[in-house]
Protein backbone atom coordinates (compact mmCIF):
# COMPACT_ATOMS: atom_id res chain seq x y z
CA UNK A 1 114.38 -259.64 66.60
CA UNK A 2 112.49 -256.76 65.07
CA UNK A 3 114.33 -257.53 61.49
CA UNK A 4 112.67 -261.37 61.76
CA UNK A 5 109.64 -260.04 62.98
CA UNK A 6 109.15 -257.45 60.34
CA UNK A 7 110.21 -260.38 57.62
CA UNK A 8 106.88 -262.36 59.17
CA UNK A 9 104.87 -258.70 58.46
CA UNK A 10 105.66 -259.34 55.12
CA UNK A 11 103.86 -262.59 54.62
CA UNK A 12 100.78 -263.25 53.29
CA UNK A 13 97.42 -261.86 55.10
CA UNK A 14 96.55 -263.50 58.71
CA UNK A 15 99.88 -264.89 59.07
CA UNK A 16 100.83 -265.67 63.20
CA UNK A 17 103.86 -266.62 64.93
CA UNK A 18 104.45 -267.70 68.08
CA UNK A 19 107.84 -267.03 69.71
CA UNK A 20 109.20 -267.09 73.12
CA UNK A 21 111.40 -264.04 74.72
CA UNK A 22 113.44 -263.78 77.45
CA UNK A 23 111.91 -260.73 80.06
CA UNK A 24 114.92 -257.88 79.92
CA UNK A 25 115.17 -258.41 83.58
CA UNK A 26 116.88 -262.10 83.28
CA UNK A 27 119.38 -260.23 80.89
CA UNK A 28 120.31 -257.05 82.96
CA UNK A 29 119.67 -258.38 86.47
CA UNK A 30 117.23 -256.16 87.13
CA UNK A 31 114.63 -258.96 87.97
CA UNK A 32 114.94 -262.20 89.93
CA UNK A 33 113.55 -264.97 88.56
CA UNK A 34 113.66 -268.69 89.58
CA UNK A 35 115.95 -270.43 87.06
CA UNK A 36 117.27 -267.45 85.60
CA UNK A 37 120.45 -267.38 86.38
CA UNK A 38 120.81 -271.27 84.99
CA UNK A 39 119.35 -270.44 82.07
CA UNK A 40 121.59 -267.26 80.86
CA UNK A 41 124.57 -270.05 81.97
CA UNK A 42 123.04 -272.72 80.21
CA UNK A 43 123.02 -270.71 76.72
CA UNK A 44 126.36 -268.95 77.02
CA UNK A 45 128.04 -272.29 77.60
CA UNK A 46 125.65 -273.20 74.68
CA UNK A 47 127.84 -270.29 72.71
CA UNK A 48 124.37 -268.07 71.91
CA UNK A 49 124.21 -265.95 75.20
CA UNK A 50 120.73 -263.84 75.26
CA UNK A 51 121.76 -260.30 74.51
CA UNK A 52 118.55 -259.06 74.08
CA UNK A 53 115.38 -259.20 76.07
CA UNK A 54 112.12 -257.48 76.10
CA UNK A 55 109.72 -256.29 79.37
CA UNK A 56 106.57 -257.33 78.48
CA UNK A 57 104.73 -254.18 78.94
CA UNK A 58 106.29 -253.08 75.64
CA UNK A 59 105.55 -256.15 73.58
CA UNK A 60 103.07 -254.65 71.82
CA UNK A 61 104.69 -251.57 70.78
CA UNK A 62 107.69 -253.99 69.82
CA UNK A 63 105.65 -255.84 67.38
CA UNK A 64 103.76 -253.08 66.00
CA UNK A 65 107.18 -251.36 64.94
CA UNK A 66 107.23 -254.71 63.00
CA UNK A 67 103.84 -254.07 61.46
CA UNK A 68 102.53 -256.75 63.46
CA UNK A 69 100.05 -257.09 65.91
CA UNK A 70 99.96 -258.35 69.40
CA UNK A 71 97.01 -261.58 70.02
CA UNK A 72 97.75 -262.58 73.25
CA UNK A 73 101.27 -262.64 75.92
CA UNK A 74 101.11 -265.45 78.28
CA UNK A 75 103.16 -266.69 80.55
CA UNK A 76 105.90 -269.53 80.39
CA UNK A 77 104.17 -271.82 82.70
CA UNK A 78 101.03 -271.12 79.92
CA UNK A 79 102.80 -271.99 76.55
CA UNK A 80 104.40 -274.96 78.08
CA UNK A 81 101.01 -276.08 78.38
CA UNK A 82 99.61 -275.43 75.35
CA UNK A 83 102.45 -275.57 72.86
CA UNK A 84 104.35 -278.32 74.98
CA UNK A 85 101.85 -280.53 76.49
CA UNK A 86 104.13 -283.44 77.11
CA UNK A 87 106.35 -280.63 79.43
């Protein structure tokens, strides 16, 4: 993630992305969350289990290794509805 994310540092000046992450806790137990569980099933039958995941209250640092910086962290009940209206 941090390789991709430093390749998007790289582009021109007032570049954004928007990306999705999965919160470490889904990955490493150490969280429940509703639909977890299905999920991490539903992409290792998929054959591109989530290896990685990030706690949010180190997003920013995460990015700013990349040379990026951090505009806002919402929720997934958020982005659905403004990146996936029809959701």
């Amino acid at each position: 993630m941090l390789r991709v994310l430093s390749e998007v540092a790289r582009c021109a000046a007032c570049t954004r992305i928007v990306f999705t992450y999965v919160h470490r806790g889904v990955i490493d137990h150490s969280q429940a969350f509703s639909g977890g569980d299905r999920i991490l099933r539903n992409v290792r039958e998929l054959g591109e289990p989530w290896t990685f995941g990030v706690l949010p209250e180190q997003l920013d640092e995460l990015v700013g290794r990349a040379g990026l910086t951090l505009c806002e962290d919402m929720g997934a009940d958020d982005y659905r509805v403004r990146y996936l209206p029809a959701w």
